[in-house]
PDB file of N, CA and C in Angstrom:
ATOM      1  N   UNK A   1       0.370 -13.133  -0.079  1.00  0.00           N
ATOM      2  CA  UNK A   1      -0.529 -12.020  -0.293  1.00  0.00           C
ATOM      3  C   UNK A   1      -1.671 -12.113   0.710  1.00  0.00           C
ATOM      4  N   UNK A   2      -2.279 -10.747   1.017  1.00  0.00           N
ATOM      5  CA  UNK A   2      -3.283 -11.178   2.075  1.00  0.00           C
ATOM      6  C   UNK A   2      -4.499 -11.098   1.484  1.00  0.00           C
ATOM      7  N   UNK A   3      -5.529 -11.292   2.346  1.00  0.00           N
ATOM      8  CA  UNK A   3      -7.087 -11.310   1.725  1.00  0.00           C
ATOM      9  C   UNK A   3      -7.564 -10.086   1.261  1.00  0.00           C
ATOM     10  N   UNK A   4      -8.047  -9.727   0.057  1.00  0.00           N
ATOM     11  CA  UNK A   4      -8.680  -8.646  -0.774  1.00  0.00           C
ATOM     12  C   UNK A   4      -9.729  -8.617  -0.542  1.00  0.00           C
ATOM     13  N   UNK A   5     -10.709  -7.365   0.295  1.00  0.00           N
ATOM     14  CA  UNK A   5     -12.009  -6.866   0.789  1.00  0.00           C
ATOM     15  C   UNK A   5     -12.442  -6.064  -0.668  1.00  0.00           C
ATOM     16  N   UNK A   6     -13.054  -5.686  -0.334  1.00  0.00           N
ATOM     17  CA  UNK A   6     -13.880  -4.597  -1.093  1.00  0.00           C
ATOM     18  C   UNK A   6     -12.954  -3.333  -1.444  1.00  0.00           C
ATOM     19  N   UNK A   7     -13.283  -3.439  -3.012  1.00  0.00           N
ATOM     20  CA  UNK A   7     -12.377  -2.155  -3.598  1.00  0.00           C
ATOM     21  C   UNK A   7     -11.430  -2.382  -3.972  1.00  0.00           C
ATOM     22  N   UNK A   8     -10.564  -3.622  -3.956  1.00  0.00           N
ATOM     23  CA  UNK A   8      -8.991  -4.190  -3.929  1.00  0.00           C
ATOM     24  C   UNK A   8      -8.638  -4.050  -2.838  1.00  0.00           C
ATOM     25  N   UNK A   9      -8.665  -3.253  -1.437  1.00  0.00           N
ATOM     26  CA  UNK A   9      -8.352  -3.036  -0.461  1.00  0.00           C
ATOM     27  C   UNK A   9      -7.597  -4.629   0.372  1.00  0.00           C
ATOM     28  N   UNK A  10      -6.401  -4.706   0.103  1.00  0.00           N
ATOM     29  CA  UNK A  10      -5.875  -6.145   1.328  1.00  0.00           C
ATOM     30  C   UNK A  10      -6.185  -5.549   3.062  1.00  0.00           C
ATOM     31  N   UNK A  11      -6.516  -7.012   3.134  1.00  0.00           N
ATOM     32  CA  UNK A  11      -6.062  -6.478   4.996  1.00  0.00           C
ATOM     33  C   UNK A  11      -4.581  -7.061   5.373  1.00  0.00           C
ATOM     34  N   UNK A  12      -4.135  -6.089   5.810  1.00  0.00           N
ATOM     35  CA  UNK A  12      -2.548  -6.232   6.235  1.00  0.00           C
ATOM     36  C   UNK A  12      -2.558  -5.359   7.742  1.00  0.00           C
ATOM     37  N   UNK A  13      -1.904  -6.244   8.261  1.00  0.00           N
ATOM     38  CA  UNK A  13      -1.449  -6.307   9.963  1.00  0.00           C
ATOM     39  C   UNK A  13      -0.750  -4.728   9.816  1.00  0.00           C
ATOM     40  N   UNK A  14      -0.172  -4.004   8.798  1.00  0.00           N
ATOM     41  CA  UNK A  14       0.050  -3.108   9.166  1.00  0.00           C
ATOM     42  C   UNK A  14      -0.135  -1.580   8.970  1.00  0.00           C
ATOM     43  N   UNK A  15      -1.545  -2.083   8.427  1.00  0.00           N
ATOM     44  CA  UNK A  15      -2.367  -0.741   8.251  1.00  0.00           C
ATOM     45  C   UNK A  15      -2.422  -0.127   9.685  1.00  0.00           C
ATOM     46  N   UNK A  16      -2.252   1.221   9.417  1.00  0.00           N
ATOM     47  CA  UNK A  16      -2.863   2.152  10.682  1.00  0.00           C
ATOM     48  C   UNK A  16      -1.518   2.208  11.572  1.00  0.00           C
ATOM     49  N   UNK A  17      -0.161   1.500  10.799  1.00  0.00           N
ATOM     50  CA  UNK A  17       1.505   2.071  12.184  1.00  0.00           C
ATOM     51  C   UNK A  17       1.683   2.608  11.109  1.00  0.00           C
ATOM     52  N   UNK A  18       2.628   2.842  12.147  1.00  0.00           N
ATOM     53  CA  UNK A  18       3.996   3.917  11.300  1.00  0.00           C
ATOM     54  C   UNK A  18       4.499   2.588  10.534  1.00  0.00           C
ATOM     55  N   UNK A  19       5.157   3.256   9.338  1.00  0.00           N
ATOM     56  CA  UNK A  19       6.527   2.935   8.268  1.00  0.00           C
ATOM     57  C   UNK A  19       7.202   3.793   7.700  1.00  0.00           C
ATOM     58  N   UNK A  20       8.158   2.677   7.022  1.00  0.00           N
ATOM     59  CA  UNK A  20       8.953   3.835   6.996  1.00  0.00           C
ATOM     60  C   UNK A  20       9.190   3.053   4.976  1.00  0.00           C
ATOM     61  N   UNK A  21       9.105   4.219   4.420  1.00  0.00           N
ATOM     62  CA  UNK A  21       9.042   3.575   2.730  1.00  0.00           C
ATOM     63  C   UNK A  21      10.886   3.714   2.638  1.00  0.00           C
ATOM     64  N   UNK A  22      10.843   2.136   2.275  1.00  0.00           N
ATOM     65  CA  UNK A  22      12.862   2.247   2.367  1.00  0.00           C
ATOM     66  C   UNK A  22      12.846   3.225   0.660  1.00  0.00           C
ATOM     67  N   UNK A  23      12.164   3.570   0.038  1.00  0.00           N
ATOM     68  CA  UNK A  23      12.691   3.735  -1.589  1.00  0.00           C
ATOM     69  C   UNK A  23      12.448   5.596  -1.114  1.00  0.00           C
ATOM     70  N   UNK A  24      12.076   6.008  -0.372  1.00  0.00           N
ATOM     71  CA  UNK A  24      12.244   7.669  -0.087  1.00  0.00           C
ATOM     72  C   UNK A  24      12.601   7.949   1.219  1.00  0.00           C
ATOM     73  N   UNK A  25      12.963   6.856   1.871  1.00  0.00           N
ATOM     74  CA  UNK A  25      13.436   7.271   2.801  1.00  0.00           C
ATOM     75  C   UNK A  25      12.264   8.258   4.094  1.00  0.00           C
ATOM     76  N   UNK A  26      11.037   7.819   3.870  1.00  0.00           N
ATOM     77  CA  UNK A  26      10.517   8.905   4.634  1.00  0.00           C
ATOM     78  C   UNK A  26       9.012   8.172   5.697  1.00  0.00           C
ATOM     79  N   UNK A  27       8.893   8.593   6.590  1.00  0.00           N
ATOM     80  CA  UNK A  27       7.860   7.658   7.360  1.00  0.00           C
ATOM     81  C   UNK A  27       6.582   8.335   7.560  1.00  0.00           C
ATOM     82  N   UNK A  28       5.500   7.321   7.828  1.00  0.00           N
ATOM     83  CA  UNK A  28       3.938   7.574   7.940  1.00  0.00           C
ATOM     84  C   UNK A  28       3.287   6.545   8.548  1.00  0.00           C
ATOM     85  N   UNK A  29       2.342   6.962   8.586  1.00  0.00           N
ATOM     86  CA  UNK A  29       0.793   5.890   8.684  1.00  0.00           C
ATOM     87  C   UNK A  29       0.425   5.326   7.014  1.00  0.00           C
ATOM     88  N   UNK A  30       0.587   3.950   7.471  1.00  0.00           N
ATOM     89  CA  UNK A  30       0.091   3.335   6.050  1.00  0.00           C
ATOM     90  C   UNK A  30      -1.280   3.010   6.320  1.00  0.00           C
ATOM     91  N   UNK A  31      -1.998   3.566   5.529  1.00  0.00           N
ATOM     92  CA  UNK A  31      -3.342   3.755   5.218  1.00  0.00           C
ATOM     93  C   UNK A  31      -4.245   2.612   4.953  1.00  0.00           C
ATOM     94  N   UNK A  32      -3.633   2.181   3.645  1.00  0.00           N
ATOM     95  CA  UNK A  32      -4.159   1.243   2.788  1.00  0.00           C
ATOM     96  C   UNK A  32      -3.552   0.387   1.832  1.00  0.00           C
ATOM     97  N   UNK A  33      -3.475  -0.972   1.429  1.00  0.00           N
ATOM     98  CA  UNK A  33      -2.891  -1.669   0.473  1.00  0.00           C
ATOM     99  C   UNK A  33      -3.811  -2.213  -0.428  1.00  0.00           C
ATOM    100  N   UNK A  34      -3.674  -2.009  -1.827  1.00  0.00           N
ATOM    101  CA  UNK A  34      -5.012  -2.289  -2.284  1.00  0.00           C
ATOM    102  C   UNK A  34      -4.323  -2.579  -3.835  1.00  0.00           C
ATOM    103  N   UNK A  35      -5.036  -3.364  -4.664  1.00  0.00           N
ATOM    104  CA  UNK A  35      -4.700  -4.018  -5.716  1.00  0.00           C
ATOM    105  C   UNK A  35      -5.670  -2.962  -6.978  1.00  0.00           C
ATOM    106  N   UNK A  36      -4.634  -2.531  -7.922  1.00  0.00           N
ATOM    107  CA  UNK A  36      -5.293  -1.830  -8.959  1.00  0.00           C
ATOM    108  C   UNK A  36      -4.725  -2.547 -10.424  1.00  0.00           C
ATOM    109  N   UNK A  37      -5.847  -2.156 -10.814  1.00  0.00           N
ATOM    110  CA  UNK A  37      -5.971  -3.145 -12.460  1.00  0.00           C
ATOM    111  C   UNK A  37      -5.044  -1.792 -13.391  1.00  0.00           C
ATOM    112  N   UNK A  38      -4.863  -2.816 -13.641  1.00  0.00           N
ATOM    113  CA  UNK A  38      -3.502  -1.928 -14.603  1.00  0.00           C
ATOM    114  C   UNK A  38      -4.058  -2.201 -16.164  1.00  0.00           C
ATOM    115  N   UNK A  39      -4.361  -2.901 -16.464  1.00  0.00           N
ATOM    116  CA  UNK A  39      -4.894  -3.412 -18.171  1.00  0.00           C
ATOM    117  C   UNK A  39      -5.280  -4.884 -17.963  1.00  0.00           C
ATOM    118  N   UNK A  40      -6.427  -4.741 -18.731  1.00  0.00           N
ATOM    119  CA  UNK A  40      -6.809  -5.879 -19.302  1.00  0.00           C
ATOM    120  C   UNK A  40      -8.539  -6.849 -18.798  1.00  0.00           C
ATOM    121  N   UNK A  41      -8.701  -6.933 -18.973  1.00  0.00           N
ATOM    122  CA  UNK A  41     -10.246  -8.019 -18.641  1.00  0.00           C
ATOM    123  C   UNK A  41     -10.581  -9.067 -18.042  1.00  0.00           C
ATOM    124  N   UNK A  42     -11.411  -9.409 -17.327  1.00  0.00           N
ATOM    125  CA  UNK A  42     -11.672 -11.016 -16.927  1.00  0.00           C
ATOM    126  C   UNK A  42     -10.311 -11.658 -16.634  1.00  0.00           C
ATOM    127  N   UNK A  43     -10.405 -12.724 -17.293  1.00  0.00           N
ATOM    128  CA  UNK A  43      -9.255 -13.554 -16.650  1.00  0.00           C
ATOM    129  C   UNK A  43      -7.990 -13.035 -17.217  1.00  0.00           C
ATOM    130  N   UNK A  44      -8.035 -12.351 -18.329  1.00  0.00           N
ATOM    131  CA  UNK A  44      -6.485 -11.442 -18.526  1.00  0.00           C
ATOM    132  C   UNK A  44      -5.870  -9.971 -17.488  1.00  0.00           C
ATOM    133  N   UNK A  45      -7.205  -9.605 -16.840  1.00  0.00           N
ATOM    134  CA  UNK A  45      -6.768  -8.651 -16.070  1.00  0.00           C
ATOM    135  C   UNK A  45      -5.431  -8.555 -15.481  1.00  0.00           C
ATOM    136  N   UNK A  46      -4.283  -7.623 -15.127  1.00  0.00           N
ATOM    137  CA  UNK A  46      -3.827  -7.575 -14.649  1.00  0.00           C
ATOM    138  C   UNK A  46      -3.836  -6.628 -13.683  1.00  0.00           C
ATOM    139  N   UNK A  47      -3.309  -6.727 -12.326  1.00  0.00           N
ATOM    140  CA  UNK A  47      -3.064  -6.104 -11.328  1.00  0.00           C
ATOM    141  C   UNK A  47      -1.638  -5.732 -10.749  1.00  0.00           C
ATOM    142  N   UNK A  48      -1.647  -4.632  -9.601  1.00  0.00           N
ATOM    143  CA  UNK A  48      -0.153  -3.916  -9.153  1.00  0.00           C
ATOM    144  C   UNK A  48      -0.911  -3.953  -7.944  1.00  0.00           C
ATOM    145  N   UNK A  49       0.178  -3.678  -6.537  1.00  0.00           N
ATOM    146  CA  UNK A  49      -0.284  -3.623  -5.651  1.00  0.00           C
ATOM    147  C   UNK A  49       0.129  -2.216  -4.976  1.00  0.00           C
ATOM    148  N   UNK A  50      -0.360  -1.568  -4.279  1.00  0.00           N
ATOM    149  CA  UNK A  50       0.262  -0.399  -4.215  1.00  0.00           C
ATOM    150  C   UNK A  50       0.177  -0.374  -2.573  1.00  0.00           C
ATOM    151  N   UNK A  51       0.882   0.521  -1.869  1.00  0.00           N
ATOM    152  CA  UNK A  51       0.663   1.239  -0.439  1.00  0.00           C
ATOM    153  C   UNK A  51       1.061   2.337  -0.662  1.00  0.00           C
ATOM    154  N   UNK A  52      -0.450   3.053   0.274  1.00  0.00           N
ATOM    155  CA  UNK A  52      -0.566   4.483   0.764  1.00  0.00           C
ATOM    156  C   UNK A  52      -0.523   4.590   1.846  1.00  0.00           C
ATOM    157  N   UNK A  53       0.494   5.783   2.043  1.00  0.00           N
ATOM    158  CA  UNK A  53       1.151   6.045   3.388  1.00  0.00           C
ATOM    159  C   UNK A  53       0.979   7.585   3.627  1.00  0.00           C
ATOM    160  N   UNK A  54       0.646   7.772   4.380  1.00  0.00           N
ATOM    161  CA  UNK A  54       0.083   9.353   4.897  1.00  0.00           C
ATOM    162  C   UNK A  54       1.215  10.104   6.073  1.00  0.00           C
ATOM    163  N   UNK A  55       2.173  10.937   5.539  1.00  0.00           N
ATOM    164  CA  UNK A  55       2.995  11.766   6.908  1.00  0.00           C
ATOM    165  C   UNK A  55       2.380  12.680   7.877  1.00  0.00           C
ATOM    166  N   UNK A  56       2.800  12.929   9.162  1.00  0.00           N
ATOM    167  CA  UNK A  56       2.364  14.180  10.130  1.00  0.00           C
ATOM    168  C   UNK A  56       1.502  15.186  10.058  1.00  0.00           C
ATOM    169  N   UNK A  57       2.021  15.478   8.480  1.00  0.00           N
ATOM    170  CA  UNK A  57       2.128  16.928   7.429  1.00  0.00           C
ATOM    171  C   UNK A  57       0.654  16.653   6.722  1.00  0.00           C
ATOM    172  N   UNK A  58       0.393  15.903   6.499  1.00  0.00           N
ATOM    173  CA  UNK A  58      -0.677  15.607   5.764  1.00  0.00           C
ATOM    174  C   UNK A  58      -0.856  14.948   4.125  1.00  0.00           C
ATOM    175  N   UNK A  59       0.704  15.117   3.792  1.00  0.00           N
ATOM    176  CA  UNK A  59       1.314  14.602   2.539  1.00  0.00           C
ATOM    177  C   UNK A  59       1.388  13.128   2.556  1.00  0.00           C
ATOM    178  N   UNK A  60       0.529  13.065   1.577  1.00  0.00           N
ATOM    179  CA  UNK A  60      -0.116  11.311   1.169  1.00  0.00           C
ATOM    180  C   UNK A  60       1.183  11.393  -0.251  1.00  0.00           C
ATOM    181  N   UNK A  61       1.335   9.348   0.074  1.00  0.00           N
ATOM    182  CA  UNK A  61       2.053   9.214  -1.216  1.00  0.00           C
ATOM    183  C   UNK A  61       2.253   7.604  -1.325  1.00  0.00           C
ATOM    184  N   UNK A  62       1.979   6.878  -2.489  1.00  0.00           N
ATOM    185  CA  UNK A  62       2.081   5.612  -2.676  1.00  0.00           C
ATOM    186  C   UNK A  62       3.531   5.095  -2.735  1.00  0.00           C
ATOM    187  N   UNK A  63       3.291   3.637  -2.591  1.00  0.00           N
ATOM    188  CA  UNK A  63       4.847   2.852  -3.044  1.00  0.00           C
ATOM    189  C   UNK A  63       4.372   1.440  -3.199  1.00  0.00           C
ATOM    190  N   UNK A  64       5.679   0.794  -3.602  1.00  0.00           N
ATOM    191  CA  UNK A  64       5.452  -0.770  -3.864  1.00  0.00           C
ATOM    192  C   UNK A  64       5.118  -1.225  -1.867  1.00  0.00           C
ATOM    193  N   UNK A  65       4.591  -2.009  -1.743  1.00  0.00           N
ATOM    194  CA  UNK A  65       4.458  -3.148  -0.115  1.00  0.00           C
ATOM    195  C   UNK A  65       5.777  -3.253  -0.408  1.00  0.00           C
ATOM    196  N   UNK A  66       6.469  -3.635  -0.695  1.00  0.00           N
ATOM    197  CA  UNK A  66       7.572  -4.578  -0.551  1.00  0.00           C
ATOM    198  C   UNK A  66       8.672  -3.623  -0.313  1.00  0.00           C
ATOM    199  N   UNK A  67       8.348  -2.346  -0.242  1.00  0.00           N
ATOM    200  CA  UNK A  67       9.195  -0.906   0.464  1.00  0.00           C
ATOM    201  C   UNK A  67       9.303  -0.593   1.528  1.00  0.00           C
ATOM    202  N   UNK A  68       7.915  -1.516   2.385  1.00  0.00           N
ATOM    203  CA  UNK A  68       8.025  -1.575   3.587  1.00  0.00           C
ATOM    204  C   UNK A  68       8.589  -1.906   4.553  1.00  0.00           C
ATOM    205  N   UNK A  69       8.817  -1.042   5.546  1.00  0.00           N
ATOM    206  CA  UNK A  69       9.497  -1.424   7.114  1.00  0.00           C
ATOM    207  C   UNK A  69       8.895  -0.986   8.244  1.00  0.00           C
ATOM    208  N   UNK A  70       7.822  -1.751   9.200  1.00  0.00           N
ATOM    209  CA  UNK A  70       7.573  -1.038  10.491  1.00  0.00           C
ATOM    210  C   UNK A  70       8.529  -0.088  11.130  1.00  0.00           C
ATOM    211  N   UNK A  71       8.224   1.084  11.261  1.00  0.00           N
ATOM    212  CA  UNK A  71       9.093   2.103  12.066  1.00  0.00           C
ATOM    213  C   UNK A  71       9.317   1.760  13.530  1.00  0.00           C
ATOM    214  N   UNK A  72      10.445   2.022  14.048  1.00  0.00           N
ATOM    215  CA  UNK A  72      10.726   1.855  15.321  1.00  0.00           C
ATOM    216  C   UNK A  72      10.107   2.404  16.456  1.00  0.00           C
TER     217      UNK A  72
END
């Protein structure tokens, strides 16, 4: 996992290329990877990790990281 800034926001080497989300089949600029609390408190908190990926078009849309593939 990489280092969590401000907001949940990770820094990942591949913010700002293209990908391509293997689970829709469809490619963008990944934006942001960032950790959101799903339920719970303090040390029970739990978290998900999500990526937002932005197309041509302007159509934003999340997925799991682990959907990821640098585009060619």
């Amino acid at each position: 996992m990489n280092v969590v800034e401000s907001m949940g926001h990770e820094r990942d080497p591949r913010v700002g290329k293209q990908v391509i989300d293997i689970a829709s089949h469809c490619q963008g600029e990944l934006t942001a990877i960032v950790q959101e609390k799903v339920s719970g408190y303090g040390d029970s908190a739990r978290y998900r990790r999500l990526a937002f990926i932005k197309a041509p078009d302007g159509i934003e849309w999340s997925t799991e990281p682990e959907n990821l593939e640098l585009a060619p």
